[in-house]
Every structure is written in structure tokens, then in C-alpha cells.
Protein backbone atom coordinates (compact mmCIF):
# COMPACT_ATOMS: atom_id res chain seq x y z
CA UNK A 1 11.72 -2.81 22.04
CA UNK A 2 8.65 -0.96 20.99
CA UNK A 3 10.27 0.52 18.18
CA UNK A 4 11.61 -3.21 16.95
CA UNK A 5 7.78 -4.59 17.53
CA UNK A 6 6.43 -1.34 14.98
CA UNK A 7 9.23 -1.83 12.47
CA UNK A 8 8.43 -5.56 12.23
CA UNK A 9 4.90 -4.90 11.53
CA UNK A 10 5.74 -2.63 8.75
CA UNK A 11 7.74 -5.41 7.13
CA UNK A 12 5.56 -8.24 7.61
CA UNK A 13 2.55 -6.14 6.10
CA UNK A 14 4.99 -5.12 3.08
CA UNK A 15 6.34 -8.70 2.53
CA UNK A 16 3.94 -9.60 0.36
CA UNK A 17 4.87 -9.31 -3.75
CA UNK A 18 1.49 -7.57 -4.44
CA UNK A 19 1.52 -5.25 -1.58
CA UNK A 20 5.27 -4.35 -2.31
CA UNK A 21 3.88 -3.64 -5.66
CA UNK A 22 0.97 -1.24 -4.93
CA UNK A 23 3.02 0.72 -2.09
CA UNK A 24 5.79 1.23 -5.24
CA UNK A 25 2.87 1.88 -7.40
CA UNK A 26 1.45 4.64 -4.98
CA UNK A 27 5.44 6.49 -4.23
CA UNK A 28 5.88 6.65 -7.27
CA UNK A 29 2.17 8.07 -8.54
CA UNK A 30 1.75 9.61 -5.29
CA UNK A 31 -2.24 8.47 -5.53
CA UNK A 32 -3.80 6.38 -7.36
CA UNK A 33 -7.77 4.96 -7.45
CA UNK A 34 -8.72 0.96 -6.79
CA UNK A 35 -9.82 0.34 -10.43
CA UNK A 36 -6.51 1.57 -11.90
CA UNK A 37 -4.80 -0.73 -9.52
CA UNK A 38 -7.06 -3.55 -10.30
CA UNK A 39 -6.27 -3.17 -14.30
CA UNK A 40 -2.43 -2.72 -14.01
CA UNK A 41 -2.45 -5.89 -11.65
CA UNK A 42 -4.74 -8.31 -13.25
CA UNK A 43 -6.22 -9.17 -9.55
CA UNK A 44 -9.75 -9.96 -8.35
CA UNK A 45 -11.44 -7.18 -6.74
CA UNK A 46 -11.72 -9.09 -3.80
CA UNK A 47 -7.74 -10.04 -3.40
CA UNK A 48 -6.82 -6.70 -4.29
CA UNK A 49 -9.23 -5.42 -1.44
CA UNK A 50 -8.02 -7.69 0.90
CA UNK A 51 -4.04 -6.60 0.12
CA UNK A 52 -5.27 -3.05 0.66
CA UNK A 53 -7.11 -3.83 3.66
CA UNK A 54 -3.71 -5.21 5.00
CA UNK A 55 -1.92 -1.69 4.26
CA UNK A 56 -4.31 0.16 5.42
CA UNK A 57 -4.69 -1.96 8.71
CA UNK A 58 -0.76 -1.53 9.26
CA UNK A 59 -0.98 2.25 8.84
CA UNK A 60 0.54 2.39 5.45
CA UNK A 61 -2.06 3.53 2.88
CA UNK A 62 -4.61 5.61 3.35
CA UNK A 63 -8.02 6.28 0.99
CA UNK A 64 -10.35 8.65 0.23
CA UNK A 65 -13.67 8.61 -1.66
CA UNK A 66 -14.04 10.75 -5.02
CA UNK A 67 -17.49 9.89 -6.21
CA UNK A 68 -17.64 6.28 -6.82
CA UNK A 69 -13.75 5.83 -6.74
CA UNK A 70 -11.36 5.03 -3.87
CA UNK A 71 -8.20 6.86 -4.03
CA UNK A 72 -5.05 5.47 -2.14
CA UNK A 73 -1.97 7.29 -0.92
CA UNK A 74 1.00 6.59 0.62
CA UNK A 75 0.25 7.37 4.53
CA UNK A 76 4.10 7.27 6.57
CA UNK A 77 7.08 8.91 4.84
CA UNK A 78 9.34 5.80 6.20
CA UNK A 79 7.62 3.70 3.56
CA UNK A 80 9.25 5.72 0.88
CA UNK A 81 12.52 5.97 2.48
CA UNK A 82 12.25 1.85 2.95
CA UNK A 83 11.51 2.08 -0.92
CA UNK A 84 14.00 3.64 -1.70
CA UNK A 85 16.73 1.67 -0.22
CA UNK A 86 15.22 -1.88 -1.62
CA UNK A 87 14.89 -0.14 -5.20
């Protein structure tokens, strides 16, 4: 049942359009940094933060600091192979 509970978590965090979006954005990039997202997705900072704070929460993306920049990666392999079945 465990396994059900974890799989359901990963879909309810990627069943959003704009987090589907950045995690396709990121498998197929492989990294990419927050202002680059912002500009190809015409968000607020603050809703894009608070999409990537929902990935990152669920295990999905992970960042690391360049500088000033954030740069996000995919984190679990299983994304892609989820990705690549829906597209």
C-alpha cells in the first residue's frame, strides 16, 4: 500500500499544467536556472516559486545555487520514465 500512497503523491504534485511543464522543461534540458523558467513561462516570480516549492517538496526537483541563480534538475529517474509514457 505504501508504494500506491508514494506513487499518488508523485501524481498529484505533477497534475498541475505548469508543473507538468517545468518537469518536461528540466528532462528535456536536464537543468535549467529560475529566471529562464520565469521568461519561457510568462509567470510571477512568486507562482513560479510556489510550483517549484511543490516539486521540490514531493522529491521531484532538486536546486542548487550558482552565484545569484537557482539551478533546477530533475531529482528521481521515474519522473522521466512517467514522461516519457504521457509524451
Amino acid at each position: 500500500m505504501e508504494q500506491y500512497q508514494t506513487n499518488a503523491e508523485l501524481l498529484k504534485a505533477l497534475g498541475h499544467p505548469v508543473r507538468l511543464c517545468i518537469v518536461k522543461g528540466l528532462a528535456d534540458k536536464g537543468s535549467c536556472k529560475v529566471s529562464d523558467m520565469q521568461q519561457c513561462l510568462e509567470l510571477q516570480q512568486s507562482t513560479l516559486s510556489m510550483h517549484l516549492q511543490k516539486l521540490r517538496a514531493a522529491g521531484i526537483i532538486e536546486g542548487s545555487r550558482r552565484g545569484l541563480e537557482v539551478f533546477y534538475r530533475l531529482k528521481q529517474e521515474k519522473v522521466k520514465e512517467l514522461l516519457d509514457v504521457l509524451f
